[in-house]
Protein backbone atom coordinates (compact mmCIF):
# COMPACT_ATOMS: atom_id res chain seq x y z
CA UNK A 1 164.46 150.40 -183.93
CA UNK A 2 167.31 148.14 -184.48
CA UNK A 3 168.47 145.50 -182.26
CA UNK A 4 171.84 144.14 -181.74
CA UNK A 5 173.17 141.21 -180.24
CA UNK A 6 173.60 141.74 -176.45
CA UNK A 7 174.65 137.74 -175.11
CA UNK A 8 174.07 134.86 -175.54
CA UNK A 9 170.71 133.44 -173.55
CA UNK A 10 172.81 130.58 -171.84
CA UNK A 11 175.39 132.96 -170.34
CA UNK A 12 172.55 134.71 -168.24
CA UNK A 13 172.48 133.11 -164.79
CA UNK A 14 169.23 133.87 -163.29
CA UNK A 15 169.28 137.03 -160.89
CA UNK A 16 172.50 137.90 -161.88
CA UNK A 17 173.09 140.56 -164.13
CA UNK A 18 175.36 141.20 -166.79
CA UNK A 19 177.07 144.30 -167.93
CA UNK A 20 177.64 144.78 -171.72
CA UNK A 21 178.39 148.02 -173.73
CA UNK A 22 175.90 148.56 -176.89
CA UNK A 23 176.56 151.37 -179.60
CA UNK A 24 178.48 153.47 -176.23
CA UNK A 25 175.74 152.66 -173.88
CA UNK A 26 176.20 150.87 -170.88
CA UNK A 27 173.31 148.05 -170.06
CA UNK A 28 172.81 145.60 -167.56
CA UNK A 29 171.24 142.62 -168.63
CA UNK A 30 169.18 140.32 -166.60
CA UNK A 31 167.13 137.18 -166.63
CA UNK A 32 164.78 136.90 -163.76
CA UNK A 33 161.35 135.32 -163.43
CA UNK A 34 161.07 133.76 -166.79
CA UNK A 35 161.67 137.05 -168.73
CA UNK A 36 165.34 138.92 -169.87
CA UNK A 37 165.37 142.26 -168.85
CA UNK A 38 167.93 145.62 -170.28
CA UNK A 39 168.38 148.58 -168.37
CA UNK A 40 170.27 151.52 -168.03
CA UNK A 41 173.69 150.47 -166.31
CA UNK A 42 174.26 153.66 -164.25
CA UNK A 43 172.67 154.55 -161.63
CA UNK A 44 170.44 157.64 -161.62
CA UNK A 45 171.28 158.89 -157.68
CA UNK A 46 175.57 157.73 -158.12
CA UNK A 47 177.60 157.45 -161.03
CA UNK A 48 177.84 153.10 -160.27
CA UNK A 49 177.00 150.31 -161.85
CA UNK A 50 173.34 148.76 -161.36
CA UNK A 51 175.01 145.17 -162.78
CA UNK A 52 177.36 145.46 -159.28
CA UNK A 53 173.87 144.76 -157.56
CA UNK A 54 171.82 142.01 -156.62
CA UNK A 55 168.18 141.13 -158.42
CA UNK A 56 164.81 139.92 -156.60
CA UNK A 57 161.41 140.77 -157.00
CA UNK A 58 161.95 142.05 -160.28
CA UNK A 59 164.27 144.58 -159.35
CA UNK A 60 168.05 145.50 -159.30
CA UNK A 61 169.73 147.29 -156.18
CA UNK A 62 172.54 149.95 -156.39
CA UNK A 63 175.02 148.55 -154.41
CA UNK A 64 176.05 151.71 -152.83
CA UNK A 65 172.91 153.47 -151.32
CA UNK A 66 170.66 150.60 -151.79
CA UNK A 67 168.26 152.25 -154.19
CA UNK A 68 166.63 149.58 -156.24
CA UNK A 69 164.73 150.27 -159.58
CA UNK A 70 162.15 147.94 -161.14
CA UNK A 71 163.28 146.07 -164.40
CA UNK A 72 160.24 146.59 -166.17
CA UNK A 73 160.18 149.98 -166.07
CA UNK A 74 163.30 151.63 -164.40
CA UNK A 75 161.47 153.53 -161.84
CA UNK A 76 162.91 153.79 -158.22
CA UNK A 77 161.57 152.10 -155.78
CA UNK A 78 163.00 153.78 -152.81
CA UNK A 79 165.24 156.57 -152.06
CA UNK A 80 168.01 158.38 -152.27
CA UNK A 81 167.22 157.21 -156.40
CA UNK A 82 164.41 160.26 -157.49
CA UNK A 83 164.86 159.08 -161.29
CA UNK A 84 164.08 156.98 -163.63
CA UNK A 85 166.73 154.75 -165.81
CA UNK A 86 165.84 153.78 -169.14
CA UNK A 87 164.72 150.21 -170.12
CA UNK A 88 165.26 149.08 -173.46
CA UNK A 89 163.47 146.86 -175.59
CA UNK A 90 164.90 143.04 -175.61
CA UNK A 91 163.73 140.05 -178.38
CA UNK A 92 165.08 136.53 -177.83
CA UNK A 93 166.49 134.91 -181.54
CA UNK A 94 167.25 131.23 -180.36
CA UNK A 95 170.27 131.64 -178.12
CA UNK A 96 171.16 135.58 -179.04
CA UNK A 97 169.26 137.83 -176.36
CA UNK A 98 168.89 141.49 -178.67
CA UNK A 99 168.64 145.00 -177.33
CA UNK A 100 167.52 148.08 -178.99
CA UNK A 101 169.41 151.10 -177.33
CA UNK A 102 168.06 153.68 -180.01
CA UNK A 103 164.85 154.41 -178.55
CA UNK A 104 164.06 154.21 -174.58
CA UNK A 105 160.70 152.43 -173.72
């Protein structure tokens, strides 16, 4: 499972996410409550960006319908959002927060 470099640590305000393209995948990167966080970037109810939304308790919010989908595991929370988005797999190297996009946990 190799990881590549996603940002850099400091540029991750906390409960704000960050959109970055990996190997043609589209993740939004977060650091909330102590931990970095990488999930899918689309949601799975609209074709929108999760890194548009806001972050608290853990979880980001589609800005358009208000679905909201927990970072740990990408499950919905609340409807219209009946899916799942992938989470990936995230290691901190000093600064350099790494993502593995090859195999959904």
């Amino acid at each position: 499972m190799p990881f590549v470099r996603a940002c850099g640590l400091s540029e991750l305000e906390e409960d704000t996410p960050k959109r970055v393209e990996l190997d043609g995948t589209p993740v939004s990167v977060v650091r909330t409550e102590g931990e970095v966080f990488a999930i899918h970037d689309i949601c799975s109810h609209a074709n929108v960006s999760l890194s548009e939304g806001e972050v608290e308790d853990c979880q980001i919010e589609c800005w358009l319908h208000g679905s909201a989908f927990d970072l740990r595991t990408g499950k919905p929370s609340g409807l219209p959002a009946t899916r799942p988005v992938p989470v990936y797999p995230v290691k901190i190297e000093g600064d350099d927060v790494l993502v593995s996009v090859t195999q959904e946990s």
